[in-house]
PDB file of N, CA and C in Angstrom:
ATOM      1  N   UNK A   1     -93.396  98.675-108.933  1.00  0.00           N
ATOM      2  CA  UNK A   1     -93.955  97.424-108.461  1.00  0.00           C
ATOM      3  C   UNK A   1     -93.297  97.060-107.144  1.00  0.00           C
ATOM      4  N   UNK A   2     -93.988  96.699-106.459  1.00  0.00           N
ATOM      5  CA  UNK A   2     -93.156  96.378-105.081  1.00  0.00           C
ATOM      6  C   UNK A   2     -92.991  94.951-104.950  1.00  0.00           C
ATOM      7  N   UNK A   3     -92.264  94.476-104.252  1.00  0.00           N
ATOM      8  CA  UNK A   3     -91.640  92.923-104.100  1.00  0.00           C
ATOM      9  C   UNK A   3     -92.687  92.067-103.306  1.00  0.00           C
ATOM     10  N   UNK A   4     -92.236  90.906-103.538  1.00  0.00           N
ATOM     11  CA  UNK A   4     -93.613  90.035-103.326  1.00  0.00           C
ATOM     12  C   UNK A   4     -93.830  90.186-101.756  1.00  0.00           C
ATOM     13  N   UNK A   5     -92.589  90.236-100.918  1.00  0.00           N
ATOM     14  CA  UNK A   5     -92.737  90.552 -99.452  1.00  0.00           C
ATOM     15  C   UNK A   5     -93.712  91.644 -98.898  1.00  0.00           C
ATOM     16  N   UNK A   6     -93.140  92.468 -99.494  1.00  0.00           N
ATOM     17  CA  UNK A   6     -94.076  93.785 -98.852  1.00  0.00           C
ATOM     18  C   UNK A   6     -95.143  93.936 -99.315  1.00  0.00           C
ATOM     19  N   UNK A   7     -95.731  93.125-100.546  1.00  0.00           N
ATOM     20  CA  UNK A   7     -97.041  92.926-101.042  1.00  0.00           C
ATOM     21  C   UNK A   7     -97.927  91.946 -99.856  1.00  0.00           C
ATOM     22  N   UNK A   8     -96.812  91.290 -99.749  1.00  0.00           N
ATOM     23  CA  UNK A   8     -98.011  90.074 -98.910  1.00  0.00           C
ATOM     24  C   UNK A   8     -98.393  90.784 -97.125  1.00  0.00           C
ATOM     25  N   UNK A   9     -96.791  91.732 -96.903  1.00  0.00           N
ATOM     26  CA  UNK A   9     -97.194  91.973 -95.666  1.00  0.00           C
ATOM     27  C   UNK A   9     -98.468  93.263 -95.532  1.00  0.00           C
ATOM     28  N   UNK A  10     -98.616  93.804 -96.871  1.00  0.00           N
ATOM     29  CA  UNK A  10     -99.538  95.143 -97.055  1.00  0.00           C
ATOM     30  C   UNK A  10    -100.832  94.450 -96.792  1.00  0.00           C
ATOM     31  N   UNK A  11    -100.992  92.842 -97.746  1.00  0.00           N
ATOM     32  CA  UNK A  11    -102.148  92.417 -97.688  1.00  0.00           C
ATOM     33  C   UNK A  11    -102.808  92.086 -96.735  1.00  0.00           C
ATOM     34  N   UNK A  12    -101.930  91.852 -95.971  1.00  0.00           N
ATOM     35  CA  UNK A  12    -102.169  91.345 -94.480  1.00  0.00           C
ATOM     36  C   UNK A  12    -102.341  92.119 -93.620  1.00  0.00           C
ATOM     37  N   UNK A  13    -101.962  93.506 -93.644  1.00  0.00           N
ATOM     38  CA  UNK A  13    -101.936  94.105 -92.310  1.00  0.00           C
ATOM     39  C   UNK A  13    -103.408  94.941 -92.765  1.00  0.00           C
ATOM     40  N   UNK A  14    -103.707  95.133 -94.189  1.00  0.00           N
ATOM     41  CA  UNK A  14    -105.061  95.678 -94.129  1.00  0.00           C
ATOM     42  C   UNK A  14    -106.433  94.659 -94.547  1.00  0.00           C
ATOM     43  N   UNK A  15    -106.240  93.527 -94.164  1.00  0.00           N
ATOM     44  CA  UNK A  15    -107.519  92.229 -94.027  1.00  0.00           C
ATOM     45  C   UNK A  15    -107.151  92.086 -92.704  1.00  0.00           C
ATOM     46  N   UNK A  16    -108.882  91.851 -92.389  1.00  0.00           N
ATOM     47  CA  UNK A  16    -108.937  91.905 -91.005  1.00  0.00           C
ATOM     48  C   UNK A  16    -109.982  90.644 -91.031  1.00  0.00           C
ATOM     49  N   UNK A  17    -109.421  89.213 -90.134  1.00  0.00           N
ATOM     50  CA  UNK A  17    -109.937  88.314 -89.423  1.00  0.00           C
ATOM     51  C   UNK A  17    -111.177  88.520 -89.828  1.00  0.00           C
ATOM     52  N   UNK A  18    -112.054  87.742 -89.935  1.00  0.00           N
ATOM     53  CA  UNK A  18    -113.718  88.047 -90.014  1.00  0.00           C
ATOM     54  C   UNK A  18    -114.344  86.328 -90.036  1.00  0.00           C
ATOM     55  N   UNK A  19    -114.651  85.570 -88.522  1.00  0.00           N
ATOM     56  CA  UNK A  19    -114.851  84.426 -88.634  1.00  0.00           C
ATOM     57  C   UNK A  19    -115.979  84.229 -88.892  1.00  0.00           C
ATOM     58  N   UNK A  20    -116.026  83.048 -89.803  1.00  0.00           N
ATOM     59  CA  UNK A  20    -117.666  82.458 -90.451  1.00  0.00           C
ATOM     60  C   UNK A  20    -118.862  83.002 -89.555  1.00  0.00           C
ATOM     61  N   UNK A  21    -119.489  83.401 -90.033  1.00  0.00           N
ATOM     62  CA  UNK A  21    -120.927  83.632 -89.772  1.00  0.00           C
ATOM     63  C   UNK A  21    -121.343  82.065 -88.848  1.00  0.00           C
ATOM     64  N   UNK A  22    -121.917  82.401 -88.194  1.00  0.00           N
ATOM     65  CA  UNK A  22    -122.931  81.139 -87.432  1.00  0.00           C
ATOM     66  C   UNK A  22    -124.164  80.682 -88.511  1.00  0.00           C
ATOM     67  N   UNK A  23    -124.491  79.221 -88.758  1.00  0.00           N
ATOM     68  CA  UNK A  23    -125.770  79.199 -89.828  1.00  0.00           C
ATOM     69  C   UNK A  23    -126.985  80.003 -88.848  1.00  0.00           C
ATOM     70  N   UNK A  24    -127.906  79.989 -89.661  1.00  0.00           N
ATOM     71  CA  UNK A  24    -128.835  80.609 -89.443  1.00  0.00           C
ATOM     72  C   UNK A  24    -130.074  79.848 -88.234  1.00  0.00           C
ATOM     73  N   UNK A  25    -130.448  80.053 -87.527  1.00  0.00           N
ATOM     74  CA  UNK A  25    -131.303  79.154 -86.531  1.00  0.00           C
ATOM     75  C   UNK A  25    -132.363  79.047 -87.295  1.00  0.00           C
ATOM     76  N   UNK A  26    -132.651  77.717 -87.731  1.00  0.00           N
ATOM     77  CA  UNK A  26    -133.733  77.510 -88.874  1.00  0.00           C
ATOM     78  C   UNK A  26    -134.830  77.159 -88.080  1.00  0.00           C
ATOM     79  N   UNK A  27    -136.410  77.538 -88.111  1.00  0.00           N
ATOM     80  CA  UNK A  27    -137.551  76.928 -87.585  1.00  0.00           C
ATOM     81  C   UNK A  27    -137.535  75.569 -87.966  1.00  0.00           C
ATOM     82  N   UNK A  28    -137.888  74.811 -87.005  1.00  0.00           N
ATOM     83  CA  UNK A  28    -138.027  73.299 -87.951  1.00  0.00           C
ATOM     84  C   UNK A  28    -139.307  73.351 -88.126  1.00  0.00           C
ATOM     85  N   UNK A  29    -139.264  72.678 -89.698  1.00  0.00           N
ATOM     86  CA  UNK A  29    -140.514  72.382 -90.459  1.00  0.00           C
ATOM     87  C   UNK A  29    -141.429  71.128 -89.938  1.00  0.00           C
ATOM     88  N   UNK A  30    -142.466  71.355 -89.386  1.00  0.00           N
ATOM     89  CA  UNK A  30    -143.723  70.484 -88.696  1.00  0.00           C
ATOM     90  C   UNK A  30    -143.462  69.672 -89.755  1.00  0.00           C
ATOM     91  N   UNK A  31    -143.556  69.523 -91.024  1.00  0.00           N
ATOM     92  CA  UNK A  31    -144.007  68.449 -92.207  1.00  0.00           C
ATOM     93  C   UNK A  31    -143.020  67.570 -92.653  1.00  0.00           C
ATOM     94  N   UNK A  32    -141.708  68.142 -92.651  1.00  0.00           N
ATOM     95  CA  UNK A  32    -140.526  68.104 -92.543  1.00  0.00           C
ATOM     96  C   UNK A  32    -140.487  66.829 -91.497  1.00  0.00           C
ATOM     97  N   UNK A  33    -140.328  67.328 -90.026  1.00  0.00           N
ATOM     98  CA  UNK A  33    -139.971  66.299 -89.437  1.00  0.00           C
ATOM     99  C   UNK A  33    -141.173  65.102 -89.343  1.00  0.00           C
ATOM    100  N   UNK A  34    -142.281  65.520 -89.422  1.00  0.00           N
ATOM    101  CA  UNK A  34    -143.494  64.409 -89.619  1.00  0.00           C
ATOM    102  C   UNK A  34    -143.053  63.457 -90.421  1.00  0.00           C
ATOM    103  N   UNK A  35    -142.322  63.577 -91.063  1.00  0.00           N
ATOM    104  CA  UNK A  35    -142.226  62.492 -92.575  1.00  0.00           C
ATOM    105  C   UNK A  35    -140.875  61.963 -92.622  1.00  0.00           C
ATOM    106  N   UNK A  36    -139.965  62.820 -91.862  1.00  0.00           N
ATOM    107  CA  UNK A  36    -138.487  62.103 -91.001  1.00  0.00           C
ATOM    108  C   UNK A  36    -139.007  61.355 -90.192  1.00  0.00           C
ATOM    109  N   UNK A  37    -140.064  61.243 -89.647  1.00  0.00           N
ATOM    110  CA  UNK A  37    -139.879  60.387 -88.578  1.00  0.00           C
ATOM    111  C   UNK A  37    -141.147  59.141 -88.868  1.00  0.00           C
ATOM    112  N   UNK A  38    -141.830  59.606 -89.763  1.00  0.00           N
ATOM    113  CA  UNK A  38    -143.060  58.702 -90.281  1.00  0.00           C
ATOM    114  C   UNK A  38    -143.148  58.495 -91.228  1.00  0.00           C
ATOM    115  N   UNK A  39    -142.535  58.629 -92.303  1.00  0.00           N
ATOM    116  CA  UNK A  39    -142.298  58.615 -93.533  1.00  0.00           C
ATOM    117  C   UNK A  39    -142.098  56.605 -93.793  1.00  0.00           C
ATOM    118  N   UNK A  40    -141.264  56.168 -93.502  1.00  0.00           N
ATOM    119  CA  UNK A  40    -141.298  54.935 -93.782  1.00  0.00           C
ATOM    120  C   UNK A  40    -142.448  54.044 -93.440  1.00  0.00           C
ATOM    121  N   UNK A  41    -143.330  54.246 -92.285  1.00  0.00           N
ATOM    122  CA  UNK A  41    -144.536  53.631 -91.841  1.00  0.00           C
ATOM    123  C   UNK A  41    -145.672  54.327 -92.970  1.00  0.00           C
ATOM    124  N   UNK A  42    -145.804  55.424 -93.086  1.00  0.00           N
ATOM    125  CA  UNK A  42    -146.563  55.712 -94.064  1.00  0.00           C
ATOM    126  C   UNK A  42    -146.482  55.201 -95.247  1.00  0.00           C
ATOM    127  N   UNK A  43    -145.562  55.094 -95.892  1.00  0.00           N
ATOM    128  CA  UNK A  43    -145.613  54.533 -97.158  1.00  0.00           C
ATOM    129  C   UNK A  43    -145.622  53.237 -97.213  1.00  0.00           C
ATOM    130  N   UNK A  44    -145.499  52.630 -96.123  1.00  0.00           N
ATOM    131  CA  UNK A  44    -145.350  50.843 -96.049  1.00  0.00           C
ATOM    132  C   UNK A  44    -146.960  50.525 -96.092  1.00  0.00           C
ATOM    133  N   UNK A  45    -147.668  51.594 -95.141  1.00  0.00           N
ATOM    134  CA  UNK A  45    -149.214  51.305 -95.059  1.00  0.00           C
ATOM    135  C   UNK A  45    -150.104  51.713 -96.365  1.00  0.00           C
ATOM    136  N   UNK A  46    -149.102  52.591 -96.988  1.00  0.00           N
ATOM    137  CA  UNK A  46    -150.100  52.969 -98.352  1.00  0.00           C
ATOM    138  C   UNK A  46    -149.620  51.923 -99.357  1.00  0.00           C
ATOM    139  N   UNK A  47    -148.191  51.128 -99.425  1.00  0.00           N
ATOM    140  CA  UNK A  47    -148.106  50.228-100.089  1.00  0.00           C
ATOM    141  C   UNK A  47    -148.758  49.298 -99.932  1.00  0.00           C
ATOM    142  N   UNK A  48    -148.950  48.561 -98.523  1.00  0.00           N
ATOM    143  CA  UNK A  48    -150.257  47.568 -98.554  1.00  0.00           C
ATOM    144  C   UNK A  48    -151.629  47.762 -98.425  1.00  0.00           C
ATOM    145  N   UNK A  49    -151.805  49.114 -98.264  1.00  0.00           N
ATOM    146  CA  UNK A  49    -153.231  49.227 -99.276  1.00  0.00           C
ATOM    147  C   UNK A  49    -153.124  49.155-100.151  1.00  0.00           C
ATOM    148  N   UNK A  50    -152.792  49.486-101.280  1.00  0.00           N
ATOM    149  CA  UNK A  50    -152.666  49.442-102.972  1.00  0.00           C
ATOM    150  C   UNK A  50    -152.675  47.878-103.048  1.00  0.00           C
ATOM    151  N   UNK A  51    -151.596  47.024-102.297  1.00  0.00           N
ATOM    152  CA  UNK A  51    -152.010  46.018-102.875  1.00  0.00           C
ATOM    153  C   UNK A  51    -153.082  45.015-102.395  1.00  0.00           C
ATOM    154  N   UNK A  52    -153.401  45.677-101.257  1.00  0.00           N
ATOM    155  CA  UNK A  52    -154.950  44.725-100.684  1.00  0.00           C
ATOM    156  C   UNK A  52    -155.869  45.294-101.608  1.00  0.00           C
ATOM    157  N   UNK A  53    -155.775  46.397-102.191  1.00  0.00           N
ATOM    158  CA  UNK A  53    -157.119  47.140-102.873  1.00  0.00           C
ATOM    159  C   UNK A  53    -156.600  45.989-104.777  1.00  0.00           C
ATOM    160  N   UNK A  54    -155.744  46.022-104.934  1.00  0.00           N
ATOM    161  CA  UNK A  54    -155.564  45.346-106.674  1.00  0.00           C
ATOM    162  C   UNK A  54    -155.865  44.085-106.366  1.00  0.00           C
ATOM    163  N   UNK A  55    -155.305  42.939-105.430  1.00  0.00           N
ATOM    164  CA  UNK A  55    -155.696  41.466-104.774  1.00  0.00           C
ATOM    165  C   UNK A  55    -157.191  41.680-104.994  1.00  0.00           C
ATOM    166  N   UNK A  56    -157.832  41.925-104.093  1.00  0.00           N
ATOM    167  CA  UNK A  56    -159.522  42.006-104.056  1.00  0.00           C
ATOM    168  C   UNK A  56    -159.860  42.502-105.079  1.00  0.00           C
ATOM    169  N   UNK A  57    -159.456  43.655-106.252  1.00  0.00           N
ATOM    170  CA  UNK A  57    -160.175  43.808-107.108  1.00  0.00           C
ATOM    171  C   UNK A  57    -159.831  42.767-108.197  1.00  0.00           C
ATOM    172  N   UNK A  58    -158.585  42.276-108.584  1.00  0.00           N
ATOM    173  CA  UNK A  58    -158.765  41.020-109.493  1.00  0.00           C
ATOM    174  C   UNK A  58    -159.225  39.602-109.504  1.00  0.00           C
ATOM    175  N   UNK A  59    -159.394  39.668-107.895  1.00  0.00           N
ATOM    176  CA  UNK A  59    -160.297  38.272-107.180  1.00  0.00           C
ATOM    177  C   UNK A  59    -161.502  38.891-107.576  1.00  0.00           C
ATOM    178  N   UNK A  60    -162.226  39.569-107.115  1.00  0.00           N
ATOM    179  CA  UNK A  60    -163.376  39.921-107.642  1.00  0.00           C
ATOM    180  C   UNK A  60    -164.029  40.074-109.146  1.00  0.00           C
ATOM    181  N   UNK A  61    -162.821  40.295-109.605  1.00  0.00           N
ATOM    182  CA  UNK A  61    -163.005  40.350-111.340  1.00  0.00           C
ATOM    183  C   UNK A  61    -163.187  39.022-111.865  1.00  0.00           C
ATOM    184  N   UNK A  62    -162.357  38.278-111.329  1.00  0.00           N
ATOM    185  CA  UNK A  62    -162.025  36.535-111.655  1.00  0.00           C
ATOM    186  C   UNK A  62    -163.681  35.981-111.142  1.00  0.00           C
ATOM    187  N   UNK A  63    -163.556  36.492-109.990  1.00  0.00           N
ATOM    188  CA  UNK A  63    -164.953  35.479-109.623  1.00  0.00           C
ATOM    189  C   UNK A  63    -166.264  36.186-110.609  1.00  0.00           C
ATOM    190  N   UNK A  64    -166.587  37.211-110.864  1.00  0.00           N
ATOM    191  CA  UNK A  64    -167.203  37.938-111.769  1.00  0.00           C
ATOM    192  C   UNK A  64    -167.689  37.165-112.951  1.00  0.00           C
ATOM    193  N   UNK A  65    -165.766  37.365-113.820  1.00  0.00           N
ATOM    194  CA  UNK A  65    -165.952  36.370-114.578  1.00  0.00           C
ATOM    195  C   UNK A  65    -166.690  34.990-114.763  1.00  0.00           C
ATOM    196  N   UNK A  66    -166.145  34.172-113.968  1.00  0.00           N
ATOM    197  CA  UNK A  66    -166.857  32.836-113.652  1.00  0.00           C
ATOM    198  C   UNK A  66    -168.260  32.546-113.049  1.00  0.00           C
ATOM    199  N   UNK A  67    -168.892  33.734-112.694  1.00  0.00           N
ATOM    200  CA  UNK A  67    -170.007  34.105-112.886  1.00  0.00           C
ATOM    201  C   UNK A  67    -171.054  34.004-114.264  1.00  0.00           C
ATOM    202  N   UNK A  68    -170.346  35.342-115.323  1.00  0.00           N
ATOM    203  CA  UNK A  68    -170.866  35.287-116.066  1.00  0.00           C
ATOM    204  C   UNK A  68    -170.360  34.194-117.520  1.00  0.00           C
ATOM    205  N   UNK A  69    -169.268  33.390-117.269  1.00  0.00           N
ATOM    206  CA  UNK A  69    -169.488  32.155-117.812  1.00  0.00           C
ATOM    207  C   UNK A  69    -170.488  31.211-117.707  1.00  0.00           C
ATOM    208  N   UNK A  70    -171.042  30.993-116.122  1.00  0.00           N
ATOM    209  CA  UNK A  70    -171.815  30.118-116.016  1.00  0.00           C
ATOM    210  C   UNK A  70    -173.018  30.483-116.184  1.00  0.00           C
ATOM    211  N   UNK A  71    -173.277  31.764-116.102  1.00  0.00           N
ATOM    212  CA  UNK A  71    -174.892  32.179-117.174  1.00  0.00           C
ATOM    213  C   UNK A  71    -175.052  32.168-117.878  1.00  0.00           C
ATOM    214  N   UNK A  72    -173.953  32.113-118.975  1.00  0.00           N
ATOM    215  CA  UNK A  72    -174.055  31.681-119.976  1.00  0.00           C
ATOM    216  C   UNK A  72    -173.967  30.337-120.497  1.00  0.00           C
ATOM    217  N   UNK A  73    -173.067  29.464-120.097  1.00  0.00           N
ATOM    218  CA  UNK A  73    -173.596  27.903-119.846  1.00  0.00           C
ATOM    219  C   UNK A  73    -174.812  28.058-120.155  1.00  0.00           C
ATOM    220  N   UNK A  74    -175.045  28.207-118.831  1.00  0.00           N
ATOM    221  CA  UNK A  74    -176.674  28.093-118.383  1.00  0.00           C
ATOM    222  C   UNK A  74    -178.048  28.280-119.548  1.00  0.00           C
ATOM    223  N   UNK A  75    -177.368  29.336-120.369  1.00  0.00           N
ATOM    224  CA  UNK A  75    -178.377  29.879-121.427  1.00  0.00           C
ATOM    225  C   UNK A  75    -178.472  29.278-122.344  1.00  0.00           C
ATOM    226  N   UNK A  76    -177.379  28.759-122.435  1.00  0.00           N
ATOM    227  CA  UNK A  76    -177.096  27.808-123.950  1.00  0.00           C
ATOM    228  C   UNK A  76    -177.160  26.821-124.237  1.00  0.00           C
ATOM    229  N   UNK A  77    -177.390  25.980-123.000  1.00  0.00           N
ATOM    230  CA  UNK A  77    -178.255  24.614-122.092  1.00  0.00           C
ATOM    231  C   UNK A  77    -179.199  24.879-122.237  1.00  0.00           C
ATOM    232  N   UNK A  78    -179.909  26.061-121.472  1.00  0.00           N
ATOM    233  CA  UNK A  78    -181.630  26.049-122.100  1.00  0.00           C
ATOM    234  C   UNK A  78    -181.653  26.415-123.265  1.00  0.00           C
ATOM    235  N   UNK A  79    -180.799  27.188-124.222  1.00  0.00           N
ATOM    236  CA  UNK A  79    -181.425  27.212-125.341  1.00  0.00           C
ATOM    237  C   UNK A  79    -181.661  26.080-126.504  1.00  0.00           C
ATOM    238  N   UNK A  80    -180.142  25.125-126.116  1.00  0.00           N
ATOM    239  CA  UNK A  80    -180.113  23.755-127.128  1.00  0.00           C
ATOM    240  C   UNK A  80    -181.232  23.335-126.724  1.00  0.00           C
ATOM    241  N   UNK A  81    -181.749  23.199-125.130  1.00  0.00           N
ATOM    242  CA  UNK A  81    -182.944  22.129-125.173  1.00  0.00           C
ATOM    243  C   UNK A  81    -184.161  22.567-125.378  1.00  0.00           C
ATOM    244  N   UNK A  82    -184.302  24.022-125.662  1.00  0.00           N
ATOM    245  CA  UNK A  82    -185.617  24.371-126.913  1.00  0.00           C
ATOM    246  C   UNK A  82    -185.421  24.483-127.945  1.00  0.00           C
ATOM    247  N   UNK A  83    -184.091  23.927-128.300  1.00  0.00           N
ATOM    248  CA  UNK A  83    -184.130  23.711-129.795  1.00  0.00           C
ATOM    249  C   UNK A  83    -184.732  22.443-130.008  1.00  0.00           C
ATOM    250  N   UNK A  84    -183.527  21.457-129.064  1.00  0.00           N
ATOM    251  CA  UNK A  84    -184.337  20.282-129.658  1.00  0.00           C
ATOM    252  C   UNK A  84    -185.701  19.825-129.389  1.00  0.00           C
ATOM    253  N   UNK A  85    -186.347  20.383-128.592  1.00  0.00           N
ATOM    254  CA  UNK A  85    -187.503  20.447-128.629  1.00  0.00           C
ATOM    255  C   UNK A  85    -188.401  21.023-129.488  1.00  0.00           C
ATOM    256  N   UNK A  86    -187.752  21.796-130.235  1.00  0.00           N
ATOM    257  CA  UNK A  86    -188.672  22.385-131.066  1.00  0.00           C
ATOM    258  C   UNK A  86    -188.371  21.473-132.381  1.00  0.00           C
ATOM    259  N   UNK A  87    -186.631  21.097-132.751  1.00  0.00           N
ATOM    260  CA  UNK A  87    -186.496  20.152-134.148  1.00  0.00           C
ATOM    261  C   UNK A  87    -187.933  18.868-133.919  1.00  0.00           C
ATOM    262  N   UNK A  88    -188.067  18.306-132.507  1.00  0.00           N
ATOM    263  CA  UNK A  88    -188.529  16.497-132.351  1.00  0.00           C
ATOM    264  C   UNK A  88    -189.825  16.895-132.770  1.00  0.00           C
ATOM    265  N   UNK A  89    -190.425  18.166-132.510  1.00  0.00           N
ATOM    266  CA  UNK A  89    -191.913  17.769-132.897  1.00  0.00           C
ATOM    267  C   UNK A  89    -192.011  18.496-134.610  1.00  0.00           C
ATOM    268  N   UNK A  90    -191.037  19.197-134.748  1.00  0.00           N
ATOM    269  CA  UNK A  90    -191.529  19.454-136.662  1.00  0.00           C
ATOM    270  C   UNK A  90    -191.141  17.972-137.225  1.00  0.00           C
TER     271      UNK A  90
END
């Protein structure tokens, strides 16, 4: 077994320096940076569509509604008053 000295100087004199690799030159990704750089405007504009599109559709539902409440009113007004028109003359 040889001593820790001449172990370390063996190790050393046969490793040889070898500095990091450079990273790799990456293509930049078109979609990638589209959405780094637009990404927050996009989703702000698709968030207020969604909610201009749910606003108008439950206003529209509401008024709908109150629509077909009042046709029905309406029906049940004319229908009491052919009823009682029909009870006054039997």
């Amino acid at each position: 077994m040889l001593p820790r000295t001449s172990l370390n100087r063996q190790l050393r004199s046969q490793s040889t320096y070898q500095p990091p690799s450079p990273p790799r030159a990456q293509q930049p990704n078109p979609h990638g940076n589209f959405y780094k750089q637009f990404g927050r405007p996009v989703a702000k504009n698709f968030l207020i569509a969604v909610l201009t599109y749910q606003v108008l559709y439950y206003s529209w539902m509401k008024l709908e509604s109150i629509e077909v409440k009042q046709e029905k009113g309406g029906e049940m007004h004319a229908l009491e008053g052919e009823l009682k028109g029909l009870t006054k003359g039997a």
